[in-house]
Protein backbone atom coordinates (compact mmCIF):
# COMPACT_ATOMS: atom_id res chain seq x y z
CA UNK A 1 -0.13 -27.54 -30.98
CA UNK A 2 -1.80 -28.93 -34.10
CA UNK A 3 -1.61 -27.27 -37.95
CA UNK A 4 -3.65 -24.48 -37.99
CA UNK A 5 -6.63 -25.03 -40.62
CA UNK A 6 -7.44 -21.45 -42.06
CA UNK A 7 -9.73 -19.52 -41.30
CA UNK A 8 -12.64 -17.50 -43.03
CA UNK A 9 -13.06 -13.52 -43.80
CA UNK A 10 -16.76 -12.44 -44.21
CA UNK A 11 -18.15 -11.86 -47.62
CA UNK A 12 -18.95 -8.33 -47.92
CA UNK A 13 -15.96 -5.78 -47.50
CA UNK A 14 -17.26 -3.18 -45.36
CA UNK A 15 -17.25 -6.32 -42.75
CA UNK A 16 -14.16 -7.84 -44.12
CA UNK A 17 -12.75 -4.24 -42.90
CA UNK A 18 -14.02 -4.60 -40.13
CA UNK A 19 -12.86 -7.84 -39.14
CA UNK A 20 -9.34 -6.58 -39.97
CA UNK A 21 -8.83 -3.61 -37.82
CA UNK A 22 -10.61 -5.69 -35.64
CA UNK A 23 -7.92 -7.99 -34.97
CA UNK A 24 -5.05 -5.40 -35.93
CA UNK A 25 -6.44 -3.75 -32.82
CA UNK A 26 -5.87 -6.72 -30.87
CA UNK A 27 -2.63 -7.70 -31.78
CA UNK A 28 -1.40 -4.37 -31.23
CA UNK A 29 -2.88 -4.90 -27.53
CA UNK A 30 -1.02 -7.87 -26.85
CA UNK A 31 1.93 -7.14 -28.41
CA UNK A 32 1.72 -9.71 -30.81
CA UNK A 33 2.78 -9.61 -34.39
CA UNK A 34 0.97 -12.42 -37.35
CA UNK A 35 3.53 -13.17 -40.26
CA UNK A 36 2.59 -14.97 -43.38
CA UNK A 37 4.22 -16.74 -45.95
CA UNK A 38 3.49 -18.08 -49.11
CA UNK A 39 4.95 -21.80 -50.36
CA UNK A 40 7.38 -20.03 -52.00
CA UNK A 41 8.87 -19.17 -48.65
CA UNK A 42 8.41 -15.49 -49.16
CA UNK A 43 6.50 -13.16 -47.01
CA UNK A 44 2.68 -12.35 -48.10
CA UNK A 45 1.01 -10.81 -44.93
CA UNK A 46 2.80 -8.89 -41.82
CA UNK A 47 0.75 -7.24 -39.43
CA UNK A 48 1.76 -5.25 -36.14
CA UNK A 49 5.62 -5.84 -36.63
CA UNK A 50 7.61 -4.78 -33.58
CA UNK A 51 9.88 -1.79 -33.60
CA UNK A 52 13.17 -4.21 -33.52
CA UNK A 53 12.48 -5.57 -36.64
CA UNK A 54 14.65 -5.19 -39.72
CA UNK A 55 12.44 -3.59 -42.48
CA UNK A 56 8.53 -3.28 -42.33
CA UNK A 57 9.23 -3.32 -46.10
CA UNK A 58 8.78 -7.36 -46.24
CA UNK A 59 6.34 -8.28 -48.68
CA UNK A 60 7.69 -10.79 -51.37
CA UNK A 61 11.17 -11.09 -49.45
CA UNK A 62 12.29 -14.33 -47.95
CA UNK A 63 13.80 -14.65 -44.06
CA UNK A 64 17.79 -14.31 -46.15
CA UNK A 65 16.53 -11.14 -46.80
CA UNK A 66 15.37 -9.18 -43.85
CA UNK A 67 16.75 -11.45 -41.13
CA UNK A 68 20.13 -12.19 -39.68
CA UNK A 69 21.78 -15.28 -41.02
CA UNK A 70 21.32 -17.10 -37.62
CA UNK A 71 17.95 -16.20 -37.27
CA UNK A 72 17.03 -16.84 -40.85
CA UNK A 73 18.47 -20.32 -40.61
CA UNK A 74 16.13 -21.49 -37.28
CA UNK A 75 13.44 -19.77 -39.13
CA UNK A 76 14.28 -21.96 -42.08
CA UNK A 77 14.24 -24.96 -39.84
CA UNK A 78 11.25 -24.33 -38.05
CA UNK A 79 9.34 -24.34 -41.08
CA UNK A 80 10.83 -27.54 -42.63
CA UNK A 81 9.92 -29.07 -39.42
CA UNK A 82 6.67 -27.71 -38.92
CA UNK A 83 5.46 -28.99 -42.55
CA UNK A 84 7.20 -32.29 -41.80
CA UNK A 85 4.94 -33.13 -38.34
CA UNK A 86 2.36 -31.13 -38.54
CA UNK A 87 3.08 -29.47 -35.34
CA UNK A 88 3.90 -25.75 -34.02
CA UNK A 89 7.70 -25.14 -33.27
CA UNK A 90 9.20 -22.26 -31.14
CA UNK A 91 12.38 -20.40 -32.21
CA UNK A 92 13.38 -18.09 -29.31
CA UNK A 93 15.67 -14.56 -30.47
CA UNK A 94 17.14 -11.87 -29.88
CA UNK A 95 16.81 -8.04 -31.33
CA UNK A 96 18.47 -5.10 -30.92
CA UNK A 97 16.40 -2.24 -29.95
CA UNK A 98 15.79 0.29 -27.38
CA UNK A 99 19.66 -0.12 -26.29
CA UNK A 100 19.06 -3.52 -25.44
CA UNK A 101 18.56 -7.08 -26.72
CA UNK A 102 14.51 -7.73 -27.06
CA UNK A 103 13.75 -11.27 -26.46
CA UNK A 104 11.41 -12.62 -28.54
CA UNK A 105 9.47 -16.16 -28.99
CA UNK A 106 7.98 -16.76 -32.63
CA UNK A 107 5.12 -19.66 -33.05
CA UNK A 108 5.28 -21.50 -36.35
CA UNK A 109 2.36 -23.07 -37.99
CA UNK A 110 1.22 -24.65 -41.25
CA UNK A 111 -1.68 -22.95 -42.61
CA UNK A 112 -3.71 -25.35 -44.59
CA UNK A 113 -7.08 -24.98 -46.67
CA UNK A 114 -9.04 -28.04 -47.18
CA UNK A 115 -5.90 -29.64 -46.10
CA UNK A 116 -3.75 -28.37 -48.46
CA UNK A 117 -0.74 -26.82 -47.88
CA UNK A 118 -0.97 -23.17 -48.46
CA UNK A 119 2.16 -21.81 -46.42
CA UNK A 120 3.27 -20.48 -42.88
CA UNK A 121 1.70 -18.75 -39.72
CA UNK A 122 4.04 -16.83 -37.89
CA UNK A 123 2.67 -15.61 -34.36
CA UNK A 124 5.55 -13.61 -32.45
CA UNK A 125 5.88 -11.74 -29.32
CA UNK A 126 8.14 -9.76 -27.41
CA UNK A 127 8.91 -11.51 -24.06
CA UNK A 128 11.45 -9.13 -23.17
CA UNK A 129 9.84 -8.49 -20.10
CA UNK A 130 8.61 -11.72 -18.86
CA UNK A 131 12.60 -13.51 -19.31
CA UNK A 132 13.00 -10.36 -16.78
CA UNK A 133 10.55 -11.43 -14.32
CA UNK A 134 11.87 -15.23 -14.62
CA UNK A 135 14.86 -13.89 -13.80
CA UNK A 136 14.11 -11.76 -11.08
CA UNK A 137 11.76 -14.68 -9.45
CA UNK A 138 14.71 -17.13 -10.06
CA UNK A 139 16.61 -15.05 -8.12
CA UNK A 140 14.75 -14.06 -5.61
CA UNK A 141 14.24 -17.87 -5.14
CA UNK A 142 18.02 -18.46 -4.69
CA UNK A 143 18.19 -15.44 -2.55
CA UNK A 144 15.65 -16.73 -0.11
CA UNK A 145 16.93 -20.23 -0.07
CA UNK A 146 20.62 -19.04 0.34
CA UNK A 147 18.73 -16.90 3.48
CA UNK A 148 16.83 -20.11 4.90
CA UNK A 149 19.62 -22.30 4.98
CA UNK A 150 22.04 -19.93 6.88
CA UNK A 151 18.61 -19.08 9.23
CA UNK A 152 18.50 -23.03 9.83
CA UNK A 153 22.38 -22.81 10.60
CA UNK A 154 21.86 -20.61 13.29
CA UNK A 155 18.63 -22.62 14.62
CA UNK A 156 20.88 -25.30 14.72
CA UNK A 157 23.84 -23.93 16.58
CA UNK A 158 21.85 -22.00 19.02
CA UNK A 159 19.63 -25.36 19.94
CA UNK A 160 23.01 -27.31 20.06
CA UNK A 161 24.89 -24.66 22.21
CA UNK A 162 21.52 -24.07 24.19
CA UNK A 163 21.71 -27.67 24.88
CA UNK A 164 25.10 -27.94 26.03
CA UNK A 165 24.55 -25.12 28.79
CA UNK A 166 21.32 -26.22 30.09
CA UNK A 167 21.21 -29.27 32.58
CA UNK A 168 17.56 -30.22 32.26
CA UNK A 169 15.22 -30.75 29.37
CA UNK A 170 12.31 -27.55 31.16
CA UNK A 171 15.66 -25.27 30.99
CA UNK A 172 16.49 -25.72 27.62
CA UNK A 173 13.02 -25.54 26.32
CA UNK A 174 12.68 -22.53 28.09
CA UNK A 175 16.02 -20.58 26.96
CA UNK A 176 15.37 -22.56 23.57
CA UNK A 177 12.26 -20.88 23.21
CA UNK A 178 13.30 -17.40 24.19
CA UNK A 179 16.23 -17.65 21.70
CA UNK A 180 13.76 -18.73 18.69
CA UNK A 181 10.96 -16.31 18.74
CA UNK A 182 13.71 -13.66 19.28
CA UNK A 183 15.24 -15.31 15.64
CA UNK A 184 11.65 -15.21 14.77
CA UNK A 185 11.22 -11.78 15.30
CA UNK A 186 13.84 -10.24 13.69
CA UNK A 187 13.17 -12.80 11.05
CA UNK A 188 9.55 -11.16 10.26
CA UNK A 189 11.00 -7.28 10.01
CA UNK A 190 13.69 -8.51 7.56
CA UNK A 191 10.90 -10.02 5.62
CA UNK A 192 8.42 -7.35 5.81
CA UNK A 193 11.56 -4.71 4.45
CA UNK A 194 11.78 -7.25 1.00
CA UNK A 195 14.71 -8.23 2.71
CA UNK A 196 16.76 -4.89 2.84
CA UNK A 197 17.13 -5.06 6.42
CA UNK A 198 15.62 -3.74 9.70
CA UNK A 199 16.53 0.41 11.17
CA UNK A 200 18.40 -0.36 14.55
CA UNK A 201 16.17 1.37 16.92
CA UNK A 202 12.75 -0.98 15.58
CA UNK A 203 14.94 -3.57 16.32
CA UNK A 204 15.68 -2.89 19.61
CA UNK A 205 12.20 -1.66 20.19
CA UNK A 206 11.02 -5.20 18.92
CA UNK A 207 13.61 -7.06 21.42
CA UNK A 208 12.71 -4.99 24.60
CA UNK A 209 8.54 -5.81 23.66
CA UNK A 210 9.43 -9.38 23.20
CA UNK A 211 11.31 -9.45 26.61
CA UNK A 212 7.66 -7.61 28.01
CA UNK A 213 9.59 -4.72 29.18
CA UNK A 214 8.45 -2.10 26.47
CA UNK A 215 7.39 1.19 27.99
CA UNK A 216 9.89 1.03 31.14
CA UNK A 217 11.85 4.16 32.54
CA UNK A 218 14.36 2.42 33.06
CA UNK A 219 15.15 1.50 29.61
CA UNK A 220 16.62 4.33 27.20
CA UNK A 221 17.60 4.61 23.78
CA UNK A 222 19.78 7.24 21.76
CA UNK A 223 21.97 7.96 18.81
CA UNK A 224 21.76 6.91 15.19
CA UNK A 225 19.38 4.78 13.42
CA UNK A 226 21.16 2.79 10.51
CA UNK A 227 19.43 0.26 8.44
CA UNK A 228 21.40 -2.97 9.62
CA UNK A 229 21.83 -5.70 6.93
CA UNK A 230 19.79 -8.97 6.94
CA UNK A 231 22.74 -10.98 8.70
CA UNK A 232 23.80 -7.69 11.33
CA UNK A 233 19.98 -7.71 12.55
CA UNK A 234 19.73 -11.02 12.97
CA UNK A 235 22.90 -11.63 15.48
CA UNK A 236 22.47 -8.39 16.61
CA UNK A 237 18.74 -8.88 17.64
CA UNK A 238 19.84 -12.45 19.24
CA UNK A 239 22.67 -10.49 21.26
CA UNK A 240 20.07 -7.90 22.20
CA UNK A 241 17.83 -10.49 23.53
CA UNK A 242 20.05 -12.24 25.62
CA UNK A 243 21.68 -8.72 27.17
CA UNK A 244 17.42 -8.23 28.48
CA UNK A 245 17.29 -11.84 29.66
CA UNK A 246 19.85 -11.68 31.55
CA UNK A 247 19.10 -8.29 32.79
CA UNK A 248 15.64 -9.78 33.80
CA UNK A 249 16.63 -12.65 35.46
CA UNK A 250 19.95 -10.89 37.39
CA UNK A 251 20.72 -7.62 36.57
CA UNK A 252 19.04 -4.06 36.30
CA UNK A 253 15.38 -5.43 35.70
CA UNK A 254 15.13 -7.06 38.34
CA UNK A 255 15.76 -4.07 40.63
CA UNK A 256 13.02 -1.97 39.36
CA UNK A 257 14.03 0.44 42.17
CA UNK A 258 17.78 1.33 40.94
CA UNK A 259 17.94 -0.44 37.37
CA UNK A 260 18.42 1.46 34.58
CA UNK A 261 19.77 0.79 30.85
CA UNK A 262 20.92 2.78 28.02
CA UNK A 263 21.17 1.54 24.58
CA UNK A 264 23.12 3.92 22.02
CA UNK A 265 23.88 3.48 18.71
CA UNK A 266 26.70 5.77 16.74
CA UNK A 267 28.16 5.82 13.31
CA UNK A 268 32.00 7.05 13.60
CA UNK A 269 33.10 9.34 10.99
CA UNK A 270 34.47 8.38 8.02
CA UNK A 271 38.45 10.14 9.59
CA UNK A 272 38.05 8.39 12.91
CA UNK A 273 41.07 7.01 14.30
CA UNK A 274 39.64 4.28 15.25
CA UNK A 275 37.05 2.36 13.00
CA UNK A 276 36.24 4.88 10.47
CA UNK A 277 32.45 4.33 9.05
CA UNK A 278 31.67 1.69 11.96
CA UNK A 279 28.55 1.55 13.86
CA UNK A 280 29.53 1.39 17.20
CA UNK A 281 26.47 -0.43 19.66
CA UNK A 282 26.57 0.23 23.22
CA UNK A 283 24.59 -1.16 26.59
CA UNK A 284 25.45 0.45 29.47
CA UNK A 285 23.30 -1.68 32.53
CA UNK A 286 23.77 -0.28 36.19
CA UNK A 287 21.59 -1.20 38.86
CA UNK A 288 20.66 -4.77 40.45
CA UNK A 289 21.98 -7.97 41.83
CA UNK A 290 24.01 -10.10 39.84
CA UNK A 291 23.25 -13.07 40.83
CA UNK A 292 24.26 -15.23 38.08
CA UNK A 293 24.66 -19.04 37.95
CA UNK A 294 28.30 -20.57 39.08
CA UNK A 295 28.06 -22.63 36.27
CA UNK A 296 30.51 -22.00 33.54
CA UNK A 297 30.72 -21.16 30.59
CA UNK A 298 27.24 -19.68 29.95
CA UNK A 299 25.93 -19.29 26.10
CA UNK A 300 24.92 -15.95 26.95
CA UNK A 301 27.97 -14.77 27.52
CA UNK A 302 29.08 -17.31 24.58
CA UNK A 303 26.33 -15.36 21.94
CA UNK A 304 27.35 -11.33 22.92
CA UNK A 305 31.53 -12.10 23.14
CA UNK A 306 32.13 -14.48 20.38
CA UNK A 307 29.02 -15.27 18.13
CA UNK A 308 27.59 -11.81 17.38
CA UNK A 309 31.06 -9.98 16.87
CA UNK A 310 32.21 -12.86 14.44
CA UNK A 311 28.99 -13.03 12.45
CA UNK A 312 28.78 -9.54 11.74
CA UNK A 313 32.88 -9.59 10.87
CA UNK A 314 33.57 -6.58 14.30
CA UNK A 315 34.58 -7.44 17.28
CA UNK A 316 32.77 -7.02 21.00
CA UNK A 317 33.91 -6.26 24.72
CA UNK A 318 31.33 -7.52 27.06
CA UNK A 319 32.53 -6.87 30.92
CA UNK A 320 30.35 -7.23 34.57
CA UNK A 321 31.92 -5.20 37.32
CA UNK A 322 29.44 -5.45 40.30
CA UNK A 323 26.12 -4.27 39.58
CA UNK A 324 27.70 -2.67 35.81
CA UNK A 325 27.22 -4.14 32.85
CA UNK A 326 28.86 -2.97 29.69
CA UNK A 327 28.75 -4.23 26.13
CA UNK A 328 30.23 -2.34 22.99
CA UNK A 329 29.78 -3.99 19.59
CA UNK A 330 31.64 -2.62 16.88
CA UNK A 331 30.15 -3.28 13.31
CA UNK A 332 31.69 -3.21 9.96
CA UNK A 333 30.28 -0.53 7.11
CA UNK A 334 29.34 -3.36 4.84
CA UNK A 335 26.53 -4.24 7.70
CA UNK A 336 24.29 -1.62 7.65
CA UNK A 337 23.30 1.58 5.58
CA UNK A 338 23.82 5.22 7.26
C-alpha cells in the first residue's frame, strides 16, 4: 500500500457535516475505527473507537499514554517505518474486553498534503472473529485430512486383503467393488452429519439397500438407535455389508422360503456386569444353505472376527452352526452417543 495523499472536505459546513456523519456512519458499519496523529506524535482525530480501547479521552495524548507499553512500542515502530518507506505497515494486538482477548489489526499510513508530511492514518479493526473462523477452517482442514488418510488406510488394506483371498482378477473386482461403495456409503452419511457420525439403524438401513434387499420380510431390525462415531460406522457398516453378502450368496437370502434375519442393537446399563455403557450389535441369520467356499481363510470372516472388533477397540464372536449364523459385536462407550 502506498502513502495516503489527503483528502478534501467540501467548502460549506452544512456539507462538511454531512460528509462526516457520513463516513462516521460507515465506519461504525464495518467496524472500523480512523486514528489521527499529528507530527508531534500525539493524537488529533479518533473516530468510532472500539469498546476495548483504553480511554476515548485521547486527544493531544501520545500511544505512552493510553496504550500498553508493548503495544505503544510496535505502534512507535510502525510509524518510524511507515515515514521511512513510504509504505502501510500492520501491527496485529490484542485487547481485553468482553471476557476475552479482541484481536485486532491496525493499518498505518503517512498522511501527506502536497507531499508534505502532515502525520499518521490509523485504520483499525476488530478481527476477533475472522482469527476464529481461520481457526475453525484450519481445523476443520486437519480434521478432514487426519479422516482421509485413515479412509485411504482402510482402502488399502481391504484391496490388499481382498486380493489375497480372491484367485482371479473378475473375483476381486467384484468383492473389491462391493467392499468400496459399502466404504463409500457410510462415507457420504458421516459427511452429510458434519462429521458427527451416522444413528445405527440408517446405517443398517443404508447397508441392506446397497445389498438390494431393502423392503424384505425376512430382514428385521430392533432395539436402540445410538449415534455411532465416524470410525464405529465405518467398520461397522463394512462388517454389516459383508454379514448380507454372504447371506446372499450362502445363507438366509438365498432361501427366500425359510431365511430370515434379525439385527438388534442394545445399550447395556451403565451397572451391567458385563460391559457397562456398551452397545452390544447382534445378527441372528437362520434359514438357508451354507454353502460356502472350502477355501480358507476367507476375508469375510477375516473383516467381522478380527478387523471390526479391533477398530472399534470391543471385541466380536462370529459362529456358523448349520443353517445359524450368529454375530455379537460389542462396542466401547467412546464409539457412539446414547
Amino acid at each position: 500500500m502506498s502513502e495516503y495523499q489527503g483528502f478534501s472536505m467540501p467548502s460549506s459546513s452544512a456539507t462538511g457535516a454531512l460528509a462526516m456523519r457520513t463516513l462516521t456512519a460507515s465506519l461504525a458499519q464495518v467496524g472500523t475505527a480512523v486514528l489521527h496523529l499529528g507530527i508531534d506524535g500525539r493524537y488529533d482525530y479518533a473516530q468510532n473507537l472500539p469498546p476495548q480501547w483504553p480511554t476515548s479521552d485521547l486527544i493531544g495524548k501520545a500511544d505512552d499514554d493510553i496504550l500498553p507499553k508493548s503495544i505503544a512500542a510496535h505502534f512507535a515502530d510502525a510509524r518510524a517505518l511507515t515515514l521511512q518507506t513510504n509504505e502501510s505497515q500492520l501491527v496485529e494486538f490484542d485487547l481485553a474486553g468482553r471476557g476475552r482477548r479482541e484481536h485486532f489489526e491496525a493499518w498505518f499510513t503517512t498522511d501527506r498534503i502536497d507531499g508534505k508530511f502532515v502525520g499518521t492514518i490509523i485504520t483499525m479493526s476488530n478481527v476477533t472473529e475472522q482469527r476464529a473462523r481461520e481457526l475453525a477452517i484450519s481445523s476443520l482442514m486437519r480434521e478432514v485430512s487426519h479422516r482421509s488418510k485413515n479412509l485411504l488406510a482402510i482402502v488399502q488394506s481391504v484391496a490388499a486383503q481382498t486380493a489375497q483371498h480372491t484367485g482371479n482378477i473378475d473375483d476381486f473386482l467384484n468383492r473389491f467393488r462391493g467392499r468400496l461403495q459399502s466404504l463409500a456409503s457410510t462415507q457420504d452419511m458421516v459427511t452429510d452429519s458434519d462429521w458427527r457420525g451416522t444413528l445405527f439403524q440408517s446405517l443398517v438401513a443404508t447397508q441392506v439397500a446397497r445389498l438390494g434387499i431393502a423392503g424384505l420380510d425376512a430382514i428385521r431390525i430392533t432395539g436402540d438407535n445410538p449415534l455411532l462415531s465416524p470410525n464405529a460406522a465405518l467398520h461397522i457398516g463394512l462388517a454389516l455389508h459383508e454379514l448380507g453378502a454372504n447371506a446372499l450368496l450362502y445363507g438366509a437370502l438365498a432361501d427366500h422360503d425359510n431365511g430370515q434375519i434379525w439385527i438388534d442393537a442394545k445399550i447395556c446399563d451403565l451397572d451391567s456386569d458385563t460391559d457397562p455403557g456398551a452397545l452390544i450389535v447382534q445378527w441372528q441369520e437362520t434359514g438357508g444353505q451354507r454353502n460356502l467356499p472350502v477355501s480358507e481363510p476367507r476375508f469375510g470372516t477375516t473383516v467381522v472376527k478380527r478387523i471390526v472388533p479391533l477398530a472399534v477397540g470391543g471385541r466380536s464372536h462370529y459362529e456358523i452352526n448349520g443353517d445359524l449364523v450368529s454375530y455379537r459385536l460389542v462396542v466401547p462407550p467412546d464409539q457412539f452417543e446414547a
